[in-house]
C-alpha atoms as a PDB file:
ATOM      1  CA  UNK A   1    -159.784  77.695   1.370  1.00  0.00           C
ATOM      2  CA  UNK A   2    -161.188  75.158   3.586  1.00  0.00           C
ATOM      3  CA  UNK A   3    -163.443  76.791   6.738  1.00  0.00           C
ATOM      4  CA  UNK A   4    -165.696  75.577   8.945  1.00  0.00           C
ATOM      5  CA  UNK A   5    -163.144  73.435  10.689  1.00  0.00           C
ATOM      6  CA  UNK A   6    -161.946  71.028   7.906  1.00  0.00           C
ATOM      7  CA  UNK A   7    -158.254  69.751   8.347  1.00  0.00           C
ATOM      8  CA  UNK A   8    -155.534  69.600   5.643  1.00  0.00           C
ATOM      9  CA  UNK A   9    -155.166  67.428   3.135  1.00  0.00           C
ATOM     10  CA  UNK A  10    -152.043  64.672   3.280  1.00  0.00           C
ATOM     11  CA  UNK A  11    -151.468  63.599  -0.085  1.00  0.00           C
ATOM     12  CA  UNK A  12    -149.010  60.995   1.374  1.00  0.00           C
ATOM     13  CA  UNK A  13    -151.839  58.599   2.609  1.00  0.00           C
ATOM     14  CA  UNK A  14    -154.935  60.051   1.603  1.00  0.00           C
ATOM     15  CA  UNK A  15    -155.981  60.761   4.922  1.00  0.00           C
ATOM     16  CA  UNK A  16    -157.315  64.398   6.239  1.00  0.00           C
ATOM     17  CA  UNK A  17    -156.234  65.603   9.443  1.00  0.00           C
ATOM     18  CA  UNK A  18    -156.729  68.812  11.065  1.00  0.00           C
ATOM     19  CA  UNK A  19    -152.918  69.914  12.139  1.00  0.00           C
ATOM     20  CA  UNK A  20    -152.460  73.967  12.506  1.00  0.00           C
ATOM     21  CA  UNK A  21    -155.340  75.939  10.865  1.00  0.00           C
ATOM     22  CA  UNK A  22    -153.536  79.672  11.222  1.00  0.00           C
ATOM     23  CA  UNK A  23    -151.424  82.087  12.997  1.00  0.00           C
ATOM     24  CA  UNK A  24    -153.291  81.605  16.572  1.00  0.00           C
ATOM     25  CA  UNK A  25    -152.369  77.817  16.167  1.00  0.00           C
ATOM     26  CA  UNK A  26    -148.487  78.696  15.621  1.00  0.00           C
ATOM     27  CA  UNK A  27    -148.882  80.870  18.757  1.00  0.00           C
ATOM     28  CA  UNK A  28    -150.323  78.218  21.060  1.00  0.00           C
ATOM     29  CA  UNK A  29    -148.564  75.536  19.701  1.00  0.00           C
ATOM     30  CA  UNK A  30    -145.509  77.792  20.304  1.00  0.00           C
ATOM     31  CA  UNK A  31    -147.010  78.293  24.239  1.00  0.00           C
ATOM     32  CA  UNK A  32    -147.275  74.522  24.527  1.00  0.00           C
ATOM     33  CA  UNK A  33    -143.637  73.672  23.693  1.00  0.00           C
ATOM     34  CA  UNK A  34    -142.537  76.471  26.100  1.00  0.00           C
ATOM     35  CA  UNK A  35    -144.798  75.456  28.653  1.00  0.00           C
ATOM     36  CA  UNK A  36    -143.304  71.611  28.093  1.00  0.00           C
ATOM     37  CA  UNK A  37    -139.492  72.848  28.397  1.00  0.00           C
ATOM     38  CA  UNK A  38    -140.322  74.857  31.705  1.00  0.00           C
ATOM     39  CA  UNK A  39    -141.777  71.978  33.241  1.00  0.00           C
ATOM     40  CA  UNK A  40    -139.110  69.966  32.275  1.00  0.00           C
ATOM     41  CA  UNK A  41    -136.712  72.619  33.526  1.00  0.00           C
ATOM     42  CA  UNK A  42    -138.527  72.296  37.115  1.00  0.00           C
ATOM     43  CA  UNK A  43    -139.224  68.706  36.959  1.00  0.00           C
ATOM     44  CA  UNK A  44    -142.829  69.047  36.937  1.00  0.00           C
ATOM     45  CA  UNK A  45    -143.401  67.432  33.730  1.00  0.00           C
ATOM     46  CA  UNK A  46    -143.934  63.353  34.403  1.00  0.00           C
ATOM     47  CA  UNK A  47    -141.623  60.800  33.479  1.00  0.00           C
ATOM     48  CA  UNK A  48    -144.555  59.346  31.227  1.00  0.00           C
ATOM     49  CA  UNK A  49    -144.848  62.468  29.000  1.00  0.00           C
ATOM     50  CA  UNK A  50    -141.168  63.149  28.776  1.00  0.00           C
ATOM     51  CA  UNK A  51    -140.533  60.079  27.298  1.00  0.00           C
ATOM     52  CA  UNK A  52    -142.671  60.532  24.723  1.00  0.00           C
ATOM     53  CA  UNK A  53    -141.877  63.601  24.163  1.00  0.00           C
ATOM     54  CA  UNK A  54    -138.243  62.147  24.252  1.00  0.00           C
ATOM     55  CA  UNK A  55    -139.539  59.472  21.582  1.00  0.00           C
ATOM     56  CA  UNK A  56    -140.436  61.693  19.191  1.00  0.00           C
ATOM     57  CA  UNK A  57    -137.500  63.882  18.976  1.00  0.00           C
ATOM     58  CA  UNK A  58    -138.335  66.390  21.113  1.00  0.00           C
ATOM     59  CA  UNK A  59    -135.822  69.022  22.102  1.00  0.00           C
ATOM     60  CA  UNK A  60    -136.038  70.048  25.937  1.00  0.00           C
ATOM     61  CA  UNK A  61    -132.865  71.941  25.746  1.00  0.00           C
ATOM     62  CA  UNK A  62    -132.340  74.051  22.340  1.00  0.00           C
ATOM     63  CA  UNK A  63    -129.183  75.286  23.284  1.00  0.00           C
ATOM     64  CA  UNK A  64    -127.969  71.733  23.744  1.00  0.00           C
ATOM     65  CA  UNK A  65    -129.074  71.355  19.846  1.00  0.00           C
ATOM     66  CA  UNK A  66    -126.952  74.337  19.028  1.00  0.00           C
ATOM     67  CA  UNK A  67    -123.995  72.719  20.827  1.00  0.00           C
ATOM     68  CA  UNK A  68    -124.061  69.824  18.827  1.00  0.00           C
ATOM     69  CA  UNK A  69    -125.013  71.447  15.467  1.00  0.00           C
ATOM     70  CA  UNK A  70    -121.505  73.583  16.289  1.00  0.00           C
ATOM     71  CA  UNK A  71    -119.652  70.539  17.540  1.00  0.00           C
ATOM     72  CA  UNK A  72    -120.593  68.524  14.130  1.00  0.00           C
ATOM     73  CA  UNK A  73    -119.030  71.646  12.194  1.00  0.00           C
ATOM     74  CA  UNK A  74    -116.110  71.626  14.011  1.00  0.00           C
ATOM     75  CA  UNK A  75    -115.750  67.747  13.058  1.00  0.00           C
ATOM     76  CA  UNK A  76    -116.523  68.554   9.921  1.00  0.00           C
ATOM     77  CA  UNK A  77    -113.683  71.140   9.654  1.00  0.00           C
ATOM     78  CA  UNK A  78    -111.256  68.991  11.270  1.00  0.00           C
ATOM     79  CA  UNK A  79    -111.770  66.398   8.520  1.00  0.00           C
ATOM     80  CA  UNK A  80    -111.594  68.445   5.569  1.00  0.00           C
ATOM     81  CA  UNK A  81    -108.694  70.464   6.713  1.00  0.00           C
ATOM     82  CA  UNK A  82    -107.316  68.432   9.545  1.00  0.00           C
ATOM     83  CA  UNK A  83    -107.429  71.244  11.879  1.00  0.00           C
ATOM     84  CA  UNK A  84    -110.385  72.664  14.017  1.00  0.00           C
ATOM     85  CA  UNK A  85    -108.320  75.884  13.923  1.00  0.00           C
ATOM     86  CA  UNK A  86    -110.333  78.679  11.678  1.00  0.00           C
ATOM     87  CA  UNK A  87    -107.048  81.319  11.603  1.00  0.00           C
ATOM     88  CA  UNK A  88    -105.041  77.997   9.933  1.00  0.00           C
ATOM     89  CA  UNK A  89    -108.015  77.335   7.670  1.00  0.00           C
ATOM     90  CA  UNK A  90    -108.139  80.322   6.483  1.00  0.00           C
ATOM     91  CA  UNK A  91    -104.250  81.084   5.940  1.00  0.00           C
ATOM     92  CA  UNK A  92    -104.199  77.990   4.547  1.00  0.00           C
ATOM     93  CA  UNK A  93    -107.203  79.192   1.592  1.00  0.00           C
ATOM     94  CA  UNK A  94    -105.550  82.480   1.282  1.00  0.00           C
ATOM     95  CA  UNK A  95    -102.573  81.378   0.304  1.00  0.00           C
ATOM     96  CA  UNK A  96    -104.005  79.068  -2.302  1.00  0.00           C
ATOM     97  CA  UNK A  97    -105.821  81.864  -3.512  1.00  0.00           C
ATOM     98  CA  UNK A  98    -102.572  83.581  -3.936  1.00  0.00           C
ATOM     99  CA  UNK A  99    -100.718  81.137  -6.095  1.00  0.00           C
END
């Protein structure tokens, strides 16, 4: 392995960075994104940073990324089927199964 504070190696450019080196990095990196969300939350965190958080994808609210993950299936279901009921659905593929 690589100690002594060498990165990882990218084989997409050829570059080496140093990005998350072991299980203490997961934890503080996890503490970090926490600690951006509650600031958010209070409205503590600048306008500066949240945009750039904002720019890079960055999810303030998870359970507003669970919301639409659910409301893409229920599209999805109402497409296929043409119904966002789950009891018709499932009528419906029982008695196909039937036949």
């Amino acid at each position: 392995g690589n100690r002594g504070g060498g990165g990882h190696r990218n084989d997409c450019d050829g570059e080496t960075e140093k990005y998350i080196r072991g299980p203490r990095d997961f934890v503080n990196l996890g503490a970090w994104v926490n600690n951006q969300r509650a600031m958010h939350r209070k409205g503590t965190l600048s306008t500066d940073r949240g945009a750039r958080l904002l720019d890079i994808g960055f999810l303030f609210d998870v359970s507003d990324s669970y919301w639409h993950t659910m409301k893409e299936k229920v599209m999805k279901l109402r497409m296929d089927f043409g119904t966002t009921s789950l009891v018709r659905r499932i009528r419906r593929v029982s008695r196909n199964r039937s036949v």
